[in-house]
N, C-alpha and C. Protein backbone atom coordinates (compact mmCIF):
# COMPACT_ATOMS: atom_id res chain seq x y z
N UNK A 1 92.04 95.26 91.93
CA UNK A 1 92.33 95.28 93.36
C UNK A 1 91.52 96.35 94.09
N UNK A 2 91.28 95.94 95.53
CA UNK A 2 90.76 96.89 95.99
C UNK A 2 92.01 98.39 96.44
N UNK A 3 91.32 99.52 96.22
CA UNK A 3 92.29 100.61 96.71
C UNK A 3 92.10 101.22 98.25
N UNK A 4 92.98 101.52 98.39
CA UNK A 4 93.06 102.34 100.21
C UNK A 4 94.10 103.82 99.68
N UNK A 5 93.02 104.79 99.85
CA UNK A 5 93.94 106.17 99.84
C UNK A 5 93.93 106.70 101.41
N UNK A 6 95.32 107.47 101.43
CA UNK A 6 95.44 107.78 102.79
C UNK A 6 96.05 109.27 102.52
N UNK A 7 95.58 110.26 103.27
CA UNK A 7 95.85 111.66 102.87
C UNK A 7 96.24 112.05 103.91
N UNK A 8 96.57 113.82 103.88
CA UNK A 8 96.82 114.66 105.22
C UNK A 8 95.47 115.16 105.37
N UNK A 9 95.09 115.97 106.25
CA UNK A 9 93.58 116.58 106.80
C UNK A 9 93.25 117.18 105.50
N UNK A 10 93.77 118.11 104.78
CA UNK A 10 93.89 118.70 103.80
C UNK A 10 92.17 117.90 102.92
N UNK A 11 92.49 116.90 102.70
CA UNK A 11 91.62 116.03 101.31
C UNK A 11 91.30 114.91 102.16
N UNK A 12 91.05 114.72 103.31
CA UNK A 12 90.62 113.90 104.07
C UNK A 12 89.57 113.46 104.03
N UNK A 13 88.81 113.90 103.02
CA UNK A 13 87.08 113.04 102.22
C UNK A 13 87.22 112.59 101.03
N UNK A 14 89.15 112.37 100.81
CA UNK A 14 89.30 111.35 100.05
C UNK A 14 89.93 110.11 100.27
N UNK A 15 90.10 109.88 101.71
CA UNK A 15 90.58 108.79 102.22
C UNK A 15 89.46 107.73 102.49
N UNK A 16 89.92 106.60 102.69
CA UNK A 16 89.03 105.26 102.42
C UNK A 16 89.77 104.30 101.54
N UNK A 17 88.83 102.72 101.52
CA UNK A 17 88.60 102.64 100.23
C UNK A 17 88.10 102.41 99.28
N UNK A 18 88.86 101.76 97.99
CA UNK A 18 88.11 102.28 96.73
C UNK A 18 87.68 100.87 96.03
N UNK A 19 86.71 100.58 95.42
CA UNK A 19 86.62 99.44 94.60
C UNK A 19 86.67 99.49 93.16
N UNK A 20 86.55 98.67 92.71
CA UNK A 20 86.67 98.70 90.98
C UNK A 20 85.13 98.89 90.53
N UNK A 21 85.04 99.75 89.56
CA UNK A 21 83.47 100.16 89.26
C UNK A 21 83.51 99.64 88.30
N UNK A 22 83.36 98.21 88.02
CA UNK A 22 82.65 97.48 87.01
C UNK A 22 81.98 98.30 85.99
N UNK A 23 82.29 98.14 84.58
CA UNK A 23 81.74 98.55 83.42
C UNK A 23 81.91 100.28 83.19
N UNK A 24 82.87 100.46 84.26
CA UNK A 24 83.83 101.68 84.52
C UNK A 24 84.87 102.25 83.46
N UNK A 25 85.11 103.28 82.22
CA UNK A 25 86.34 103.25 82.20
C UNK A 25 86.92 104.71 81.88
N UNK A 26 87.68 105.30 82.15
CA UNK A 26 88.05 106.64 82.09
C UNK A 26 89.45 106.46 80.99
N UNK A 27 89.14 106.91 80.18
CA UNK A 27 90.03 106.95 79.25
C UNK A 27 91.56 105.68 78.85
N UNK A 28 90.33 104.72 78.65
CA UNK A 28 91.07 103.21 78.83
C UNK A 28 91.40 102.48 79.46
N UNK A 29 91.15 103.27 80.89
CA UNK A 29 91.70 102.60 81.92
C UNK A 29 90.54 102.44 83.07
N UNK A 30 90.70 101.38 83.77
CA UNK A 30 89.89 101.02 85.24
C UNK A 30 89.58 102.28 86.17
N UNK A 31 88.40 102.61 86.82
CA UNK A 31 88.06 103.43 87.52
C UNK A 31 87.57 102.89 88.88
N UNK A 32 87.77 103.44 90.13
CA UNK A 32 87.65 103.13 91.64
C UNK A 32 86.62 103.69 92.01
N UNK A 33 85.61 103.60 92.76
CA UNK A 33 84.84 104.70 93.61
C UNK A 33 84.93 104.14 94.72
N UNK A 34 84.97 105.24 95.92
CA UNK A 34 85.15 105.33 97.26
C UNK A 34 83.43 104.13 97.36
N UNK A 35 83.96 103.67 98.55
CA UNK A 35 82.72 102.88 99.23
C UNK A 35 81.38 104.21 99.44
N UNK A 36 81.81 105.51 99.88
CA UNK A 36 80.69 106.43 99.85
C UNK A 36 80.02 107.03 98.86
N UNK A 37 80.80 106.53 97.65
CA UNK A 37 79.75 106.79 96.05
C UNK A 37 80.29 108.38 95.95
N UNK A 38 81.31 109.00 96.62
CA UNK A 38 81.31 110.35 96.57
C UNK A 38 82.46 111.03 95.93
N UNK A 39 83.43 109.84 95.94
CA UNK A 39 85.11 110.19 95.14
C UNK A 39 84.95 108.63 94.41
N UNK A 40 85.63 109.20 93.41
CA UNK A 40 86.13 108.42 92.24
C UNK A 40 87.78 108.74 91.80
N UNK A 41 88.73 107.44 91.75
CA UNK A 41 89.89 107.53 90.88
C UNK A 41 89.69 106.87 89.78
N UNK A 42 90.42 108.37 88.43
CA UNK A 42 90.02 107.64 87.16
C UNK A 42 91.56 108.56 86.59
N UNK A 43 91.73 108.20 85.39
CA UNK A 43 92.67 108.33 84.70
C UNK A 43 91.99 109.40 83.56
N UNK A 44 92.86 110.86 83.75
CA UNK A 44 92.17 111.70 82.67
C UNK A 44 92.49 112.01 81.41
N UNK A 45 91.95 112.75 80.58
CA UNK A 45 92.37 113.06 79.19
C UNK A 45 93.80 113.38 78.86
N UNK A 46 94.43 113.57 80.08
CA UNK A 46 95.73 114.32 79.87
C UNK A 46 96.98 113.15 80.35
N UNK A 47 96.47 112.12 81.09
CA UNK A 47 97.01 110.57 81.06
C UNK A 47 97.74 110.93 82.35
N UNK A 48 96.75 112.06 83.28
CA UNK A 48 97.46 111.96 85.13
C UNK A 48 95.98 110.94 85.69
N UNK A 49 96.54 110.55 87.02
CA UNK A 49 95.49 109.74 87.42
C UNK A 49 94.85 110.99 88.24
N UNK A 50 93.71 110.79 89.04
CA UNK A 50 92.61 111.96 89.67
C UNK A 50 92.18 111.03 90.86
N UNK A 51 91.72 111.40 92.17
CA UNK A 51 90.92 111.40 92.78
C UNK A 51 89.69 112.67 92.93
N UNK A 52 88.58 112.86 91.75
CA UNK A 52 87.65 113.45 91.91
C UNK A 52 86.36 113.39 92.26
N UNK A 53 85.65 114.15 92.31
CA UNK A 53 83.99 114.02 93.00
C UNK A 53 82.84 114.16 92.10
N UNK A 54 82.09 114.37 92.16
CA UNK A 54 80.13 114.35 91.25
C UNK A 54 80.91 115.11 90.04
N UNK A 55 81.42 116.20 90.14
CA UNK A 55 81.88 116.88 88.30
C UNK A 55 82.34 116.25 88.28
N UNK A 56 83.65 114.86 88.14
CA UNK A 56 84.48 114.01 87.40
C UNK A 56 83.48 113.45 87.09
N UNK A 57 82.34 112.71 87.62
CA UNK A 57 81.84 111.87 87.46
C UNK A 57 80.35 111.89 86.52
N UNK A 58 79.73 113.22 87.04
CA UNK A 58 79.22 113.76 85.81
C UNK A 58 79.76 114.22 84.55
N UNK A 59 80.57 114.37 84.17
CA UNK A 59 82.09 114.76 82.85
C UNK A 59 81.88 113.36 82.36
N UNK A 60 82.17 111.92 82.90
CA UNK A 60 82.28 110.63 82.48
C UNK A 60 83.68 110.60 82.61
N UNK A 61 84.23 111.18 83.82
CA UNK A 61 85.63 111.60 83.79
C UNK A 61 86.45 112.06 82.59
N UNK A 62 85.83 113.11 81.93
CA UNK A 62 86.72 113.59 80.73
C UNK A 62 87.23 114.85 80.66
N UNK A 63 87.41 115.07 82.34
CA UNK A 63 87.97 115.83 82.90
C UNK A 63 89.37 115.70 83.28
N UNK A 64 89.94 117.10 83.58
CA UNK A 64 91.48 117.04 84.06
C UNK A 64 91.40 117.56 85.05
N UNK A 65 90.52 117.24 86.33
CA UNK A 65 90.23 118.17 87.33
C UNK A 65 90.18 116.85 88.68
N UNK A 66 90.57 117.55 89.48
CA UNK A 66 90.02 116.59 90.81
C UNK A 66 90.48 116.98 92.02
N UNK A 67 90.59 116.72 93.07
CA UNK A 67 91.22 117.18 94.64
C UNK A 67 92.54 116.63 94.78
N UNK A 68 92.96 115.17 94.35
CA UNK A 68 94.38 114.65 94.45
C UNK A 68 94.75 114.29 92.54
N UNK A 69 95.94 114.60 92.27
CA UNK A 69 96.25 114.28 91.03
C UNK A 69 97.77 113.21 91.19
N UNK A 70 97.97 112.42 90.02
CA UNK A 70 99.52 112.30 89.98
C UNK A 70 99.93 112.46 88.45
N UNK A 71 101.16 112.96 88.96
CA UNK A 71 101.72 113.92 87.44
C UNK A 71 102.31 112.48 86.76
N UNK A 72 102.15 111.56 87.18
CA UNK A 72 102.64 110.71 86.03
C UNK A 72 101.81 109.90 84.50
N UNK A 73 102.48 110.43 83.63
CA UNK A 73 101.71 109.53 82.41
C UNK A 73 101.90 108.71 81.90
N UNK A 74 102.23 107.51 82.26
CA UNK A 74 102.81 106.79 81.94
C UNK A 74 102.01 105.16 81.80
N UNK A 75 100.66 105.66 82.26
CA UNK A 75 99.34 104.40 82.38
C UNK A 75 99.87 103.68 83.12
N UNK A 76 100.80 103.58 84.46
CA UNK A 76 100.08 102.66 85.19
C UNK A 76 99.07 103.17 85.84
N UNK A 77 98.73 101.98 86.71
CA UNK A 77 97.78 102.16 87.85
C UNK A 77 97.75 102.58 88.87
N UNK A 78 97.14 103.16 89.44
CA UNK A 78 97.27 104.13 90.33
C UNK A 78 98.15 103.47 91.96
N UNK A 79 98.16 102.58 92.06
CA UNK A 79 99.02 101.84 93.22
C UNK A 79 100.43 101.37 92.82
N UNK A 80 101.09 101.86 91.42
CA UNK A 80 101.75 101.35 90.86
C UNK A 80 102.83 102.52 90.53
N UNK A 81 102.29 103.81 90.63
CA UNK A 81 102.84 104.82 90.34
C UNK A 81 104.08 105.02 91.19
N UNK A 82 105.51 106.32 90.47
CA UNK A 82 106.35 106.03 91.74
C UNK A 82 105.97 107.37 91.41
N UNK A 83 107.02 108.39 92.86
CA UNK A 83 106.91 109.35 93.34
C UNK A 83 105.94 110.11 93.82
N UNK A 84 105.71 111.37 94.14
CA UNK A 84 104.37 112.22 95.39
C UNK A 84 103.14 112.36 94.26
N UNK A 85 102.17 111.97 95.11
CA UNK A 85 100.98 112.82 94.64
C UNK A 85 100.97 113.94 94.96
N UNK A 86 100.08 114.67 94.18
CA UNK A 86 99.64 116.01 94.61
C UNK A 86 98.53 116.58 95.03
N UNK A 87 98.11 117.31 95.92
CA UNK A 87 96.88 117.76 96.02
C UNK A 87 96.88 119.23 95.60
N UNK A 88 95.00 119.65 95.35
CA UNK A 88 94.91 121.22 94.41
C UNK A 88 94.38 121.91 95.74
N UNK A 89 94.87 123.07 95.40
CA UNK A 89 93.96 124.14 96.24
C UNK A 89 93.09 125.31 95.81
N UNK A 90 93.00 124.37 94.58
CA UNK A 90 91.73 125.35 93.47
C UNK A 90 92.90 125.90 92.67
N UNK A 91 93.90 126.71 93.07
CA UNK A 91 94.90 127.61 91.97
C UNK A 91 96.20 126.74 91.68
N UNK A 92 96.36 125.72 92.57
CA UNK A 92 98.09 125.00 91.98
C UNK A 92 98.09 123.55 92.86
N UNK A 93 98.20 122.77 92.43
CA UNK A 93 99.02 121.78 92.69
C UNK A 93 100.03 121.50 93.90
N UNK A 94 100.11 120.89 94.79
CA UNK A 94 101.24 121.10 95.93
C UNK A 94 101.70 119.40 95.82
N UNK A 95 102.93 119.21 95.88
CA UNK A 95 103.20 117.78 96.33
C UNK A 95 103.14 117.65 97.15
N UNK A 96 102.57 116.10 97.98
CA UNK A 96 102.15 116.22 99.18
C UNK A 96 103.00 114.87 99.87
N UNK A 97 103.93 114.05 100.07
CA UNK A 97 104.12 113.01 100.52
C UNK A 97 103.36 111.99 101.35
N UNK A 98 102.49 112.51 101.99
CA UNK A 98 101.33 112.47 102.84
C UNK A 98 100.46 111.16 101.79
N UNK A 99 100.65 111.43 100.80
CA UNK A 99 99.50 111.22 100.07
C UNK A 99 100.01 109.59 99.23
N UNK A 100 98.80 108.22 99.94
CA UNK A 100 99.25 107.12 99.39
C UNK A 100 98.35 106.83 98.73
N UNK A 101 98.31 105.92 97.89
CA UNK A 101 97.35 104.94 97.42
C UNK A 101 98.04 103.59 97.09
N UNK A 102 97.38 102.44 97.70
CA UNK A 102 98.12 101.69 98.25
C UNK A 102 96.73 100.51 97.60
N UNK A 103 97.61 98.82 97.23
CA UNK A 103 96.13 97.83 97.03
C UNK A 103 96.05 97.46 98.04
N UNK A 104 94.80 96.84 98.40
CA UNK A 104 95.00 96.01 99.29
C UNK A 104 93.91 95.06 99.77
N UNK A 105 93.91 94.07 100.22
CA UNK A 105 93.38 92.88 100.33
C UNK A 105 92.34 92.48 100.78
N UNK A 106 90.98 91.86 100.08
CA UNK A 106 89.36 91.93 100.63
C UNK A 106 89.86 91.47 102.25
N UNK A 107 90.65 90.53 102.83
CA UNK A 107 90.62 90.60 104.48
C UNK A 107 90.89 92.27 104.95
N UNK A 108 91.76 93.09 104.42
CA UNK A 108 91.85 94.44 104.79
C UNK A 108 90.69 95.11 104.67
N UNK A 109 90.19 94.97 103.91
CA UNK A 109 88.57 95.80 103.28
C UNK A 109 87.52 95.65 104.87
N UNK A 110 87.80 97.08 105.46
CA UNK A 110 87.07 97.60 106.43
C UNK A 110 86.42 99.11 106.25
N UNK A 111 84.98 98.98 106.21
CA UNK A 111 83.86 100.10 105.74
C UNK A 111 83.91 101.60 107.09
N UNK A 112 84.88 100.88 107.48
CA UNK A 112 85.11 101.90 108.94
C UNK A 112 85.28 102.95 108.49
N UNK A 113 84.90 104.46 108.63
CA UNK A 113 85.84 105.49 108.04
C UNK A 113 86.26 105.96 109.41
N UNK A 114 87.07 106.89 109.40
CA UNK A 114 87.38 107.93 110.63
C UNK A 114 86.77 109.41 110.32
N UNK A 115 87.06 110.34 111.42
CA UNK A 115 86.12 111.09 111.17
C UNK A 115 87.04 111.95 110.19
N UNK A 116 86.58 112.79 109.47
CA UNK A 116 87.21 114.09 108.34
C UNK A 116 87.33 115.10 109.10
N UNK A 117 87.75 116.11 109.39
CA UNK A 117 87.50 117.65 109.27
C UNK A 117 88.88 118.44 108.66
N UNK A 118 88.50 118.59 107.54
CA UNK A 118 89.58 119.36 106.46
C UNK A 118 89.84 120.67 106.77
N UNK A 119 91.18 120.49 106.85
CA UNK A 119 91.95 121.91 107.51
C UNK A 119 92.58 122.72 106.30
């Protein structure tokens, strides 16, 4: 499915959405990249899902690092998960409610972004 993440200003150059990166896989599982080639959701070594950038992606995502995480391990998919994501602020983790990832439907699939400026 296609993905749509929706954030607070905070990680707001990780909102958009995401497609399936064919021949993609982060630790068994399906990987997304943003339409801007610049964020990727992948599933890490430690079995949380990630929204990360060029180091996840240079790693081959075999990283436990990224800007939005979810503490669940449980392999689903990232639109499938229950409870908050979290976003990092380099030193910790914050739950953020703010924070969706949602499927949704090639008629929804609009390349529009809005503008960012992360507060």
């Amino acid at each position: 499915p296609l993905l749509r993440v929706e954030t607070s200003r905070r990680h707001c150059s990780c909102n958009g959405l995401y497609v399936l990166a064919y021949g993609n896989v982060a630790n068994g599982l399906p990987v997304w990249k943003h339409n801007n080639d610049r964020r990727w959701i992948f599933y890490g070594p430690d079995g949380r899902w990630y929204i990360g950038g060029k180091t996840a992606r240079a790693s081959s995502f075999e990283l436990a690092s990224g800007f939005i995480c979810h503490p669940s391990t449980d392999g689903r998919l990232p639109h499938d998960v229950e409870g908050p994501w979290m976003r990092g602020d380099t030193k910790a983790w914050h739950e953020d409610a703010n924070i969706r990832v949602t499927a949704v439907s090639p008629s929804e699939y609009d390349l529009g972004e809005s503008e960012c400026v992360e507060s």
